[in-house]
Protein backbone atom coordinates (compact mmCIF):
# COMPACT_ATOMS: atom_id res chain seq x y z
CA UNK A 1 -16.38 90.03 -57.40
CA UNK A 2 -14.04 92.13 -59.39
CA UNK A 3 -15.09 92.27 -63.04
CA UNK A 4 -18.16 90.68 -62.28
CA UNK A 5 -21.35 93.34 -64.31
CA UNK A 6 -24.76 93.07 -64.07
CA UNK A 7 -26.77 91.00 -67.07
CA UNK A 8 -23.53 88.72 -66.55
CA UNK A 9 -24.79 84.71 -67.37
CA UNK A 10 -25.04 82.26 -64.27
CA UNK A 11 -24.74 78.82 -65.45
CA UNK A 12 -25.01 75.16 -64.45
CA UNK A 13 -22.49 72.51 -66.71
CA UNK A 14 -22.53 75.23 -69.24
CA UNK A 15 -26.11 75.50 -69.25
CA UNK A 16 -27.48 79.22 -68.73
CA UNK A 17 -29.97 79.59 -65.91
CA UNK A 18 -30.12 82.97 -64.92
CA UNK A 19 -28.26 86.31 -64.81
CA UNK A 20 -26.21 88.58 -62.25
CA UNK A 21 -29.09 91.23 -60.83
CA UNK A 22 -27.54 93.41 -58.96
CA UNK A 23 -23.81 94.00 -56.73
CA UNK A 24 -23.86 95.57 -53.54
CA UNK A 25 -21.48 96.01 -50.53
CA UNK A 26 -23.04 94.17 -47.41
CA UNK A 27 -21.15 95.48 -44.57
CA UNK A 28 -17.38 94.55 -45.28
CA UNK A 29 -18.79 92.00 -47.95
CA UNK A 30 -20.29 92.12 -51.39
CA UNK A 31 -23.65 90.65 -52.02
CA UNK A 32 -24.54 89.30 -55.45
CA UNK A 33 -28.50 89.02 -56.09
CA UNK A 34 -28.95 86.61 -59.06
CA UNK A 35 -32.10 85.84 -61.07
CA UNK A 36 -32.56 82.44 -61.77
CA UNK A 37 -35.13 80.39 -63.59
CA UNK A 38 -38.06 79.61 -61.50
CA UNK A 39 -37.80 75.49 -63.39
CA UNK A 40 -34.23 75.39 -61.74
CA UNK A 41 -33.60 74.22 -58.66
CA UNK A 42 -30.77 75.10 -56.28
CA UNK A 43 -30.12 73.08 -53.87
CA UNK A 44 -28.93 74.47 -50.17
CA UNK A 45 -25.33 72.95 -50.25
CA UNK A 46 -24.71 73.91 -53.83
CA UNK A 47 -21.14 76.56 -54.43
CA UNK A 48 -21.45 79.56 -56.09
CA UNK A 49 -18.46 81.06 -57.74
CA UNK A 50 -17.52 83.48 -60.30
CA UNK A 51 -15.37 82.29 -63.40
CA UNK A 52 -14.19 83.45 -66.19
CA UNK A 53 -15.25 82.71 -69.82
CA UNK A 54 -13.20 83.17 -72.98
CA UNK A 55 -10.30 85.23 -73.80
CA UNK A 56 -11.40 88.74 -73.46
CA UNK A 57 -12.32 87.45 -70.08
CA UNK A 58 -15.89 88.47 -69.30
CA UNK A 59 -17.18 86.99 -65.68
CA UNK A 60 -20.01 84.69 -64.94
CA UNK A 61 -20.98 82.74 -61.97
CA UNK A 62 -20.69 79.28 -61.87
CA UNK A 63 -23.26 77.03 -59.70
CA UNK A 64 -21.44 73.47 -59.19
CA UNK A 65 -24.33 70.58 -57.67
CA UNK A 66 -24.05 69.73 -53.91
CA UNK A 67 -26.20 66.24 -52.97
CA UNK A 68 -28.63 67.99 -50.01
CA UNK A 69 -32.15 67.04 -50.84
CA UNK A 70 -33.55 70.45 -49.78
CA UNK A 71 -34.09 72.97 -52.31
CA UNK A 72 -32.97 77.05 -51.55
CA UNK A 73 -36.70 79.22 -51.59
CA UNK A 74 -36.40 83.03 -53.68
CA UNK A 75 -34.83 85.24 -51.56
CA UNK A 76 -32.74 82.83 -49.48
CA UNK A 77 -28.72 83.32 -49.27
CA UNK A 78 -26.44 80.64 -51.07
């Protein structure tokens, strides 16, 4: 999560969907809420992982297709 900001661009193939929300500490884990288009689905299986754009190196999370037919509700964990 390091270097990951709030506002920062989530993506599909290149394609902006959404943004970072909010980063929190979960325990002994960090927790990532994203806000994502309500027209996009994500599917249950599908990988979320932060990337980094460019030169200067800004973060963004990536979201890279898995095949499950069942779509992830607002609010559920990815």
């Amino acid at each position: 999560i390091s270097g990951l900001k709030i506002g920062a661009p989530v993506e599909i193939a290149g394609v902006q969907i959404g943004e970072v929300d909010r980063i929190m500490l979960s325990g002994v884990n960090a927790e990532v809420i994203l806000s994502i288009h309500s027209d996009v689905p994500i599917r249950s299986d599908d990988i979320a992982s932060i990337r980094t754009k460019g030169i200067i190196g800004d973060k963004y999370v990536k979201i890279s297709p898995g095949a499950s037919d069942k779509n992830v509700s607002s609010g559920e964990i990815l």
